[in-house]
N, C-alpha and C. Protein backbone atom coordinates (compact mmCIF):
# COMPACT_ATOMS: atom_id res chain seq x y z
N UNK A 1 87.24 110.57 129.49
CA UNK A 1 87.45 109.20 129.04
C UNK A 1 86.24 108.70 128.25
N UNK A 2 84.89 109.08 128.82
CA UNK A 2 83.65 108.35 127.74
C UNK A 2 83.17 109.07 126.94
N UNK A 3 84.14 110.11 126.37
CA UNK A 3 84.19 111.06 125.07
C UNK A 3 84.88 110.30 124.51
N UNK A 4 85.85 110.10 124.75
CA UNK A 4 87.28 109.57 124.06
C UNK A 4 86.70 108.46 123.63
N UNK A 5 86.30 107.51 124.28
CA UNK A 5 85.32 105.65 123.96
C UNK A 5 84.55 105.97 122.91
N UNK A 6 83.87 107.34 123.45
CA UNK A 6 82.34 107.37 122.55
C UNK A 6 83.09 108.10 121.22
N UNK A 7 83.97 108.60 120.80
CA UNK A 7 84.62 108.91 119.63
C UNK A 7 85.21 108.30 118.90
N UNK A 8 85.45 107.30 119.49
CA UNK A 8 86.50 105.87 119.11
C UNK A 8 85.68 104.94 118.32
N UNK A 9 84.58 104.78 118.89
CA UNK A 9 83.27 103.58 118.95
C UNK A 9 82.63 104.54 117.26
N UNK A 10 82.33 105.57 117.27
CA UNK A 10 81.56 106.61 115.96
C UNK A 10 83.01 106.11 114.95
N UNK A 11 84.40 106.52 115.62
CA UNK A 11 85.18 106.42 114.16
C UNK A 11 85.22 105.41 113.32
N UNK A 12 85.32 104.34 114.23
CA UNK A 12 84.89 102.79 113.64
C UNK A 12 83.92 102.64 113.20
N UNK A 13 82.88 103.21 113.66
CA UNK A 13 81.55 102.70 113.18
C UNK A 13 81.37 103.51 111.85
N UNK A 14 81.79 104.92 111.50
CA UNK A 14 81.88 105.23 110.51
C UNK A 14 82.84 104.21 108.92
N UNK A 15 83.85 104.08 109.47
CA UNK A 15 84.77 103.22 108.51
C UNK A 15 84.38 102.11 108.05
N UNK A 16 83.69 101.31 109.45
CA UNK A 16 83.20 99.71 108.80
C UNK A 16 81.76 100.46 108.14
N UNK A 17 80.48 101.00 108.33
CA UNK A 17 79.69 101.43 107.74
C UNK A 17 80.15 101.62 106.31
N UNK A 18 81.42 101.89 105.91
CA UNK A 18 81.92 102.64 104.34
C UNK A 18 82.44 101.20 103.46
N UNK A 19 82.70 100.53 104.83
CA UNK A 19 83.32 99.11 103.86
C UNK A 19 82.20 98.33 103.56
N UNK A 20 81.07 98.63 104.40
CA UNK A 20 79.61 97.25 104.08
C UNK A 20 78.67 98.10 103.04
N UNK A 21 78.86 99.86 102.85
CA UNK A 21 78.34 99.89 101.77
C UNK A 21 78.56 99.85 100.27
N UNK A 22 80.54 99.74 100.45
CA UNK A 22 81.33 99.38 99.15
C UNK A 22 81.07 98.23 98.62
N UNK A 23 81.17 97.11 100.26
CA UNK A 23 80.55 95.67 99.67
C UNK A 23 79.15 95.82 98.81
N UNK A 24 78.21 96.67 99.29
CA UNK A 24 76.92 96.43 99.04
C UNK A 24 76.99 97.07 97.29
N UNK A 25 77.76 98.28 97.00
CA UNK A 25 78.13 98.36 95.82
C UNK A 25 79.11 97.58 94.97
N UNK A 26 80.07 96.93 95.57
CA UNK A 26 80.83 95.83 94.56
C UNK A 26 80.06 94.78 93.91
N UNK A 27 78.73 94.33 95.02
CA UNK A 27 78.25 93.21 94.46
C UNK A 27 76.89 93.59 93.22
N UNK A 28 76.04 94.65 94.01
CA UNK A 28 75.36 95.15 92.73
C UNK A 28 76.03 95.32 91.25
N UNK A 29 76.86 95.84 91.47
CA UNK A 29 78.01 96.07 90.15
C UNK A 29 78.27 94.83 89.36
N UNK A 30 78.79 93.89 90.06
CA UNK A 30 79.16 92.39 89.52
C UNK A 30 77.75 91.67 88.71
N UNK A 31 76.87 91.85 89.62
CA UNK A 31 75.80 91.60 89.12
C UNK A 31 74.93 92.30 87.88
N UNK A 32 74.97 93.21 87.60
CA UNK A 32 75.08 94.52 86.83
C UNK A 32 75.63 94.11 85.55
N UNK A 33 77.03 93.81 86.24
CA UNK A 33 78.19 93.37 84.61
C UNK A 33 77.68 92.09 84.09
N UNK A 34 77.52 90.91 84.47
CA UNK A 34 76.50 90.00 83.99
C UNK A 34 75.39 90.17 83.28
N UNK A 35 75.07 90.81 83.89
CA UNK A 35 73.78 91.04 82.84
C UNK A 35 74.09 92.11 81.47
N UNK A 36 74.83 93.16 81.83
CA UNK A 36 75.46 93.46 80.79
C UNK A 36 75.62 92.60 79.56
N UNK A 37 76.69 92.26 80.15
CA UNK A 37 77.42 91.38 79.26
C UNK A 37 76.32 90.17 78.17
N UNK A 38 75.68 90.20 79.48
CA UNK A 38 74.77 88.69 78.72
C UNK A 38 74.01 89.20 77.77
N UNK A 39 73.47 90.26 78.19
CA UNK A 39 72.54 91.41 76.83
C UNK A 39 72.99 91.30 75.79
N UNK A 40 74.30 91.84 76.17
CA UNK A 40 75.22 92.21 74.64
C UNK A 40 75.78 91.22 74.12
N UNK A 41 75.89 90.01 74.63
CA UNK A 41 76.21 88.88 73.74
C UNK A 41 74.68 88.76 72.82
N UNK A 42 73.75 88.85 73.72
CA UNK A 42 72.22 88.75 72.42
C UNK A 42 72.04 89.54 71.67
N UNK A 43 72.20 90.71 71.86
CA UNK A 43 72.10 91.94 70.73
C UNK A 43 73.23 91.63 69.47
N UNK A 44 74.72 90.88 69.99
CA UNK A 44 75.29 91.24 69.13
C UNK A 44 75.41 89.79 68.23
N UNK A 45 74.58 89.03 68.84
CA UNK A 45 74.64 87.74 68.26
C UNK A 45 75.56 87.28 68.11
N UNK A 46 76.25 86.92 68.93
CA UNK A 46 77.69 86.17 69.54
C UNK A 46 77.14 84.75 70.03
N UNK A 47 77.86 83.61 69.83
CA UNK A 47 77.58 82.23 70.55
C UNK A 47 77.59 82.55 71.94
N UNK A 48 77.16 81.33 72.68
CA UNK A 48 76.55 81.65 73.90
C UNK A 48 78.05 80.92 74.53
N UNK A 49 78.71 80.88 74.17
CA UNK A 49 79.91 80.39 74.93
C UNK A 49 80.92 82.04 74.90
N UNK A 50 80.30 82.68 74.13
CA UNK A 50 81.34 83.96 73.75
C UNK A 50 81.36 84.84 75.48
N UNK A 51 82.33 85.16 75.67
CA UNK A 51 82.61 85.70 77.41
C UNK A 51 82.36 84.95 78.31
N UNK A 52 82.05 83.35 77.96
CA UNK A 52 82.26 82.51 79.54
C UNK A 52 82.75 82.36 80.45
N UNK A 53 84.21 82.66 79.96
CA UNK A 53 85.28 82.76 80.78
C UNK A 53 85.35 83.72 81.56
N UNK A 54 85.21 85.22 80.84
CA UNK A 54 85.13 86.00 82.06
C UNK A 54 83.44 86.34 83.07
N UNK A 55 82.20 85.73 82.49
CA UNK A 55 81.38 85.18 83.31
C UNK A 55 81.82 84.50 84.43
N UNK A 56 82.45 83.92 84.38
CA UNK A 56 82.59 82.57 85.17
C UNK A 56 83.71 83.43 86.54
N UNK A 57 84.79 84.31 85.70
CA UNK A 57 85.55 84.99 86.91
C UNK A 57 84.75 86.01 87.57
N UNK A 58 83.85 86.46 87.05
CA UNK A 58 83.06 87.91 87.57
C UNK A 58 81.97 86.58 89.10
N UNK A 59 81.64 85.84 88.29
CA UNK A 59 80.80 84.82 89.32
C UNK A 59 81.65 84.66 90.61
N UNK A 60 82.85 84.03 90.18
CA UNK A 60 83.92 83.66 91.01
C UNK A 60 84.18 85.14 92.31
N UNK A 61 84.50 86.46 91.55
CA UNK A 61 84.62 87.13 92.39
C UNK A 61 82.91 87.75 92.72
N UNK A 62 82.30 87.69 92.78
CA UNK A 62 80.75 87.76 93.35
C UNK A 62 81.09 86.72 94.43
N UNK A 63 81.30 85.17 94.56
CA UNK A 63 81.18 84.51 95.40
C UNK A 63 82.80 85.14 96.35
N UNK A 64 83.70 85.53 96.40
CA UNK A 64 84.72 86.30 97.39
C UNK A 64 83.72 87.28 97.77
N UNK A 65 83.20 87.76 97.00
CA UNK A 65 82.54 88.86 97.75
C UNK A 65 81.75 88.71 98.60
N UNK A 66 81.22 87.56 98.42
CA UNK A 66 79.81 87.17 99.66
C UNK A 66 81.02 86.72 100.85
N UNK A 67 82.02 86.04 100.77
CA UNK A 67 82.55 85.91 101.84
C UNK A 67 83.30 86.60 102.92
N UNK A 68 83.71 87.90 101.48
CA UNK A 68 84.21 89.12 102.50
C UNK A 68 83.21 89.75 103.54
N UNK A 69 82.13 89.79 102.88
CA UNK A 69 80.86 90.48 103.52
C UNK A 69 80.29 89.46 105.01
N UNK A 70 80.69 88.21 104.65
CA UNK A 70 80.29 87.09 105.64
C UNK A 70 81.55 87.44 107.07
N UNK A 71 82.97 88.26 106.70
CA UNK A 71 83.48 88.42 107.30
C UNK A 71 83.80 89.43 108.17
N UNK A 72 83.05 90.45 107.06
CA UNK A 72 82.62 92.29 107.70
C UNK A 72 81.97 92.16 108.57
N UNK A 73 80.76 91.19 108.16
CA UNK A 73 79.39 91.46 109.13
C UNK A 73 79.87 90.90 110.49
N UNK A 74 80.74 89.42 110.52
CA UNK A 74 81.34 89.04 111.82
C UNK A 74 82.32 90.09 112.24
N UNK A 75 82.81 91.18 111.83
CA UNK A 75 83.99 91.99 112.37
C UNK A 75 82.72 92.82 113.06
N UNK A 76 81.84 93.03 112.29
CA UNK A 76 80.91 94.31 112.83
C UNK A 76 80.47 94.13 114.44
N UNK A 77 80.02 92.75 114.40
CA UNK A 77 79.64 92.11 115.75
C UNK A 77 80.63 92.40 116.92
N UNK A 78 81.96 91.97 116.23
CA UNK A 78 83.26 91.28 116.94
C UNK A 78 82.98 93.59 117.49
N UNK A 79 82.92 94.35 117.12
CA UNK A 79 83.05 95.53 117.20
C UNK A 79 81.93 95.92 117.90
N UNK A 80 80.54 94.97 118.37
CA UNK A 80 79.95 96.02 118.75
C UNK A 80 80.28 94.89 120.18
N UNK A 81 80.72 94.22 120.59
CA UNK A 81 81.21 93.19 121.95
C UNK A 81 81.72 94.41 122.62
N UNK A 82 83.13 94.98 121.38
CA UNK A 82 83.71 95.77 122.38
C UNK A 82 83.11 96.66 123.09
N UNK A 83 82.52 97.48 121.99
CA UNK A 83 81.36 98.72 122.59
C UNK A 83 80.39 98.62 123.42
N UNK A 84 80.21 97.05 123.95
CA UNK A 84 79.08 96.98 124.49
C UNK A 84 80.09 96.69 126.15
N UNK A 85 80.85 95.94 125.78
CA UNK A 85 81.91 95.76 127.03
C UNK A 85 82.43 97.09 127.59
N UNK A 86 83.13 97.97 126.99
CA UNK A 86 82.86 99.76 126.96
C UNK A 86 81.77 100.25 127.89
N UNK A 87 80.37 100.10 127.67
CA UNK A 87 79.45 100.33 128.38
C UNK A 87 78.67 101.41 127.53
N UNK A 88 79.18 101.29 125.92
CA UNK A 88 78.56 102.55 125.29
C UNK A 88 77.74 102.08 124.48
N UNK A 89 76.26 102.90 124.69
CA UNK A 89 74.74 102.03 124.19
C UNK A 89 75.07 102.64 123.04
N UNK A 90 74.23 101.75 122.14
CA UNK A 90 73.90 102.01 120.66
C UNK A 90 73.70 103.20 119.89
N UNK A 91 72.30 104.14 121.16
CA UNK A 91 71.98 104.90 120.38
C UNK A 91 72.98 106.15 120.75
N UNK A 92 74.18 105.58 121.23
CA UNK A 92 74.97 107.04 121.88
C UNK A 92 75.69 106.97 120.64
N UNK A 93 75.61 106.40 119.97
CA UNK A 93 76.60 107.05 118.75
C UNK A 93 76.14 106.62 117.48
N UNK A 94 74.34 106.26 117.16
CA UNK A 94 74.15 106.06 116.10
C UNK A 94 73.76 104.67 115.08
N UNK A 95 73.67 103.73 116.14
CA UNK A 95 74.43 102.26 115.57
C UNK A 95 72.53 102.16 115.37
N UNK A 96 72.08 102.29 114.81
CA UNK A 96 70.90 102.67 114.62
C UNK A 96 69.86 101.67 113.56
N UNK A 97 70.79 100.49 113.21
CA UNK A 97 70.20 99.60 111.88
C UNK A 97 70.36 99.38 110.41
N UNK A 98 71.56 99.63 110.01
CA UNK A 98 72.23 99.17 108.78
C UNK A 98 72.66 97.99 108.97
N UNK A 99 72.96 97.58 110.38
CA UNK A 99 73.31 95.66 110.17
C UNK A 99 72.73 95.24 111.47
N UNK A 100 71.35 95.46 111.46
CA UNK A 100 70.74 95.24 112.87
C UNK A 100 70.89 93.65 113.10
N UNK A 101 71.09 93.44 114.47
CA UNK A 101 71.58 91.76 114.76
C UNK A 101 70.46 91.28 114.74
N UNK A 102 69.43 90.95 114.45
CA UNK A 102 67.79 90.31 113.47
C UNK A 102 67.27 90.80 112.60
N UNK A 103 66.96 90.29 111.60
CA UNK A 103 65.95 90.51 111.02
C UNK A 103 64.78 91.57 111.72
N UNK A 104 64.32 92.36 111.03
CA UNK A 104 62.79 93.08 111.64
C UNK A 104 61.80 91.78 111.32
N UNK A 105 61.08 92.29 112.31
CA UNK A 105 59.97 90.83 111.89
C UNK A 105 58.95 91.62 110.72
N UNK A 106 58.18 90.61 109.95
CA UNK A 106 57.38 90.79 108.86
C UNK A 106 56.59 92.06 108.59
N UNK A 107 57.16 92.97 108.04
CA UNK A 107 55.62 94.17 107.57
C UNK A 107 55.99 95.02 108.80
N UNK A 108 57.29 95.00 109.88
CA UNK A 108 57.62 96.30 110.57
C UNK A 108 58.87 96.43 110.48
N UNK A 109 59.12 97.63 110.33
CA UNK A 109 60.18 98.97 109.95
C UNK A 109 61.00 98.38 111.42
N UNK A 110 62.59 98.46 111.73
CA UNK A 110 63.15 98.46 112.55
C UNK A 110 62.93 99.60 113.53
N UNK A 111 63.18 99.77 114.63
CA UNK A 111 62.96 101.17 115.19
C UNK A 111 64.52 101.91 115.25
N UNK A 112 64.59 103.22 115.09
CA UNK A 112 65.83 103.35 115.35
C UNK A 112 65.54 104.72 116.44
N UNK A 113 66.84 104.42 117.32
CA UNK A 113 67.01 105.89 118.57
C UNK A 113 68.49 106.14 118.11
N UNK A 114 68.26 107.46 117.98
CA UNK A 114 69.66 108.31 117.85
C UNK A 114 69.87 108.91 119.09
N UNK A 115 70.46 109.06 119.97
CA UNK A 115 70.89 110.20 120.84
C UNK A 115 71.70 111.22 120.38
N UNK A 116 71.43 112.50 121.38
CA UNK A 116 72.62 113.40 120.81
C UNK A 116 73.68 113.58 121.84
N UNK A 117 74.56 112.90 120.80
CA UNK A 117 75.97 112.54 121.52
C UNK A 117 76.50 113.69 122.19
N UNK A 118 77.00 114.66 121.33
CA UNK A 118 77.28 116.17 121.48
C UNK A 118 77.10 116.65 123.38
N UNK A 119 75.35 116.44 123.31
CA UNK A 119 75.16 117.11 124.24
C UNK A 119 75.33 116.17 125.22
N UNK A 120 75.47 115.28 124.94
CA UNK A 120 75.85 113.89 126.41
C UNK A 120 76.84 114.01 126.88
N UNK A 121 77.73 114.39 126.03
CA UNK A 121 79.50 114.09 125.96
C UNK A 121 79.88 115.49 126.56
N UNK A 122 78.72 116.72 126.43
CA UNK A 122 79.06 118.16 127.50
C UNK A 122 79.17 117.74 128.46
């Protein structure tokens, strides 16, 4: 049974890990295309109203995006309640600091413990 939890708890944690680093690439990207764009309106000497419109939607979906991410990061939580209600610690499967619940404090590195699951779960 705390193979089965502890496999359950990694599969999820793998999947949402893939969706907060897509977020983390959708928004670099958006941001990216802005500036793009804004370049190449100066290089090509276009009025400054030229692509506002789709400025303005790329902005628009940048701000969905902060909210999806405002909603990942609460699913992530809502996901580690369960795991923690489970009784399965952190470092048994990795949860190691890609969305650590604080901030590190100033000028130190988070700590991270991995266990090896493998041999726990023998």
């Amino acid at each position: 049974m705390l193979k089965t939890r502890k496999d359950l708890v990694r599969t999820v944690a793998t999947e949402l890990k893939a969706i907060e680093q897509l977020l983390d690439e959708a928004q670099v990207r958006a941001a990216q295309l802005v500036a793009t764009a804004v370049e190449g309106r100066r290089a090509a000497r276009l009025p400054l109203f030229a692509g506002e419109d789709a400025l303005a939607l790329v902005a628009d979906a940048s701000v969905s995006l902060i909210a999806t991410r405002k909603s990942v990061h609460a699913a992530h939580y809502a996901f580690r309640d369960v795991r923690d209600r489970m009784g399965i610690r952190a470092e048994d499967f990795g949860d190691y600091g890609d969305t650590p619940r604080e901030y590190a404090p100033q000028g130190r590195a988070a700590l991270a413990v991995v266990g090896d699951v493998d041999a726990a779960a023998a």
